[in-house]
Protein backbone atom coordinates (compact mmCIF):
# COMPACT_ATOMS: atom_id res chain seq x y z
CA UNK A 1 62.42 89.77 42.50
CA UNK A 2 59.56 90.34 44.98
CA UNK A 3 55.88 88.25 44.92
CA UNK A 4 54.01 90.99 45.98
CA UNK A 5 49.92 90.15 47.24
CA UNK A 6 46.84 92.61 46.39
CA UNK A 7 43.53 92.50 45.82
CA UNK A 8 41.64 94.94 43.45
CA UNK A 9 38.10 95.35 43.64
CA UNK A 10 36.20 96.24 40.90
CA UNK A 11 32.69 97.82 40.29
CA UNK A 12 29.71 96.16 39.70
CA UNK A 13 29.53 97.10 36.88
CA UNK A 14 32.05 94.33 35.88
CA UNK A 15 29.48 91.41 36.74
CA UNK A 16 27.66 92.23 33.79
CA UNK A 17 30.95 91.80 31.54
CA UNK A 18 30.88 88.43 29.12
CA UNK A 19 33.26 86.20 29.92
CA UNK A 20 35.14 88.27 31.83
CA UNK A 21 37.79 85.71 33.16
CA UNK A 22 38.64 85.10 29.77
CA UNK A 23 39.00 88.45 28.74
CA UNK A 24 41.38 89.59 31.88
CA UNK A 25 43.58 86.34 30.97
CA UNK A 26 44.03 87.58 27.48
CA UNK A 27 44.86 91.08 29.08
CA UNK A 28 47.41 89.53 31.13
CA UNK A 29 45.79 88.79 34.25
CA UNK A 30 46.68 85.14 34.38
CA UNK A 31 48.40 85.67 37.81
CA UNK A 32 45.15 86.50 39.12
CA UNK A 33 42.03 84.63 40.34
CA UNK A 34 38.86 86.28 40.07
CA UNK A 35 36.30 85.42 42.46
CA UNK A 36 32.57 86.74 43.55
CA UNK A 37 31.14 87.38 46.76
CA UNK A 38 28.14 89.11 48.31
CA UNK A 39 27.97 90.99 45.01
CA UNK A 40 31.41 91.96 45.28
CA UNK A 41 33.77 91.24 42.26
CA UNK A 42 37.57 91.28 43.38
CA UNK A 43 40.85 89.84 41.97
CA UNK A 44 43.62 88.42 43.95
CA UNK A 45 46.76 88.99 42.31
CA UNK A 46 50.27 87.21 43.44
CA UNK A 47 52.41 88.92 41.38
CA UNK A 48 56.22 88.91 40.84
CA UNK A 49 58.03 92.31 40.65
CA UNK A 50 61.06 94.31 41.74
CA UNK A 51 58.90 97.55 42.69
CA UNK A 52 55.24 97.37 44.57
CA UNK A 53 53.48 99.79 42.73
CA UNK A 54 55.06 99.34 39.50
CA UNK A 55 53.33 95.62 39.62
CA UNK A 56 50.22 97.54 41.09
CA UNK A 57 50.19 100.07 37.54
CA UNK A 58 50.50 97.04 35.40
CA UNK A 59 47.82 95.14 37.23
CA UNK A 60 45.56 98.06 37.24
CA UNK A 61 46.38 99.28 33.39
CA UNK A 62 45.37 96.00 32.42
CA UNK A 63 42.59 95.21 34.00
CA UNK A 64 41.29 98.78 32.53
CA UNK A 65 42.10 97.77 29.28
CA UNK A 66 39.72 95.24 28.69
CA UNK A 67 36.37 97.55 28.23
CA UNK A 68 34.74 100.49 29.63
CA UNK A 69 32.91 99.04 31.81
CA UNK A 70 35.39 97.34 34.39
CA UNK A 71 36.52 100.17 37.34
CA UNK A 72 39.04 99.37 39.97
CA UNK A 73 36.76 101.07 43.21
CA UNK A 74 39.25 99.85 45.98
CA UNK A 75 42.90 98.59 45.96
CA UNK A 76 43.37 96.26 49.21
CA UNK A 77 46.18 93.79 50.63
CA UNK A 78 43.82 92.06 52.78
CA UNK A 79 42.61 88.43 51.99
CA UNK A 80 39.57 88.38 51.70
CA UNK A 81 38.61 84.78 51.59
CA UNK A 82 38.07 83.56 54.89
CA UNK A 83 37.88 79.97 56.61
């Protein structure tokens, strides 16, 4: 098993979500930390997998899940925090 490293950024549409971090945990997003910057809401995911995108789709499916408002625009494996 793999720990893969990604980064999906969403719309921003999804600042206006309630409590989002609560509601991507429940969906299953608890190996990911959501963070804000420049108006930019992304989610750095280490996850653990045996196939890349397979661990992408599950990421992705469930952060779609949790309302109509929350869009994946752009899939990354940069970090973006920088020091």
């Amino acid at each position: 098993m793999n720990t893969y490293n990604f980064t999906l950024i969403l719309s921003e549409s999804s600042q206006q979500i309630d409590n989002l971090e609560d509601l991507l945990f429940e969906a299953g997003c608890d190996d990911a930390t959501l963070s804000f910057s420049n108006g930019i809401t992304y989610l750095e995911f280490d996850r653990d997998g045996d196939q890349f995108f397979k661990v992408l789709n599950s990421a992705i499916k469930q952060v779609e899940s949790i309302n109509d408002i929350s869009v994946i625009k752009h899939i990354t494996h940069e970090n973006l925090v920088t020091k």
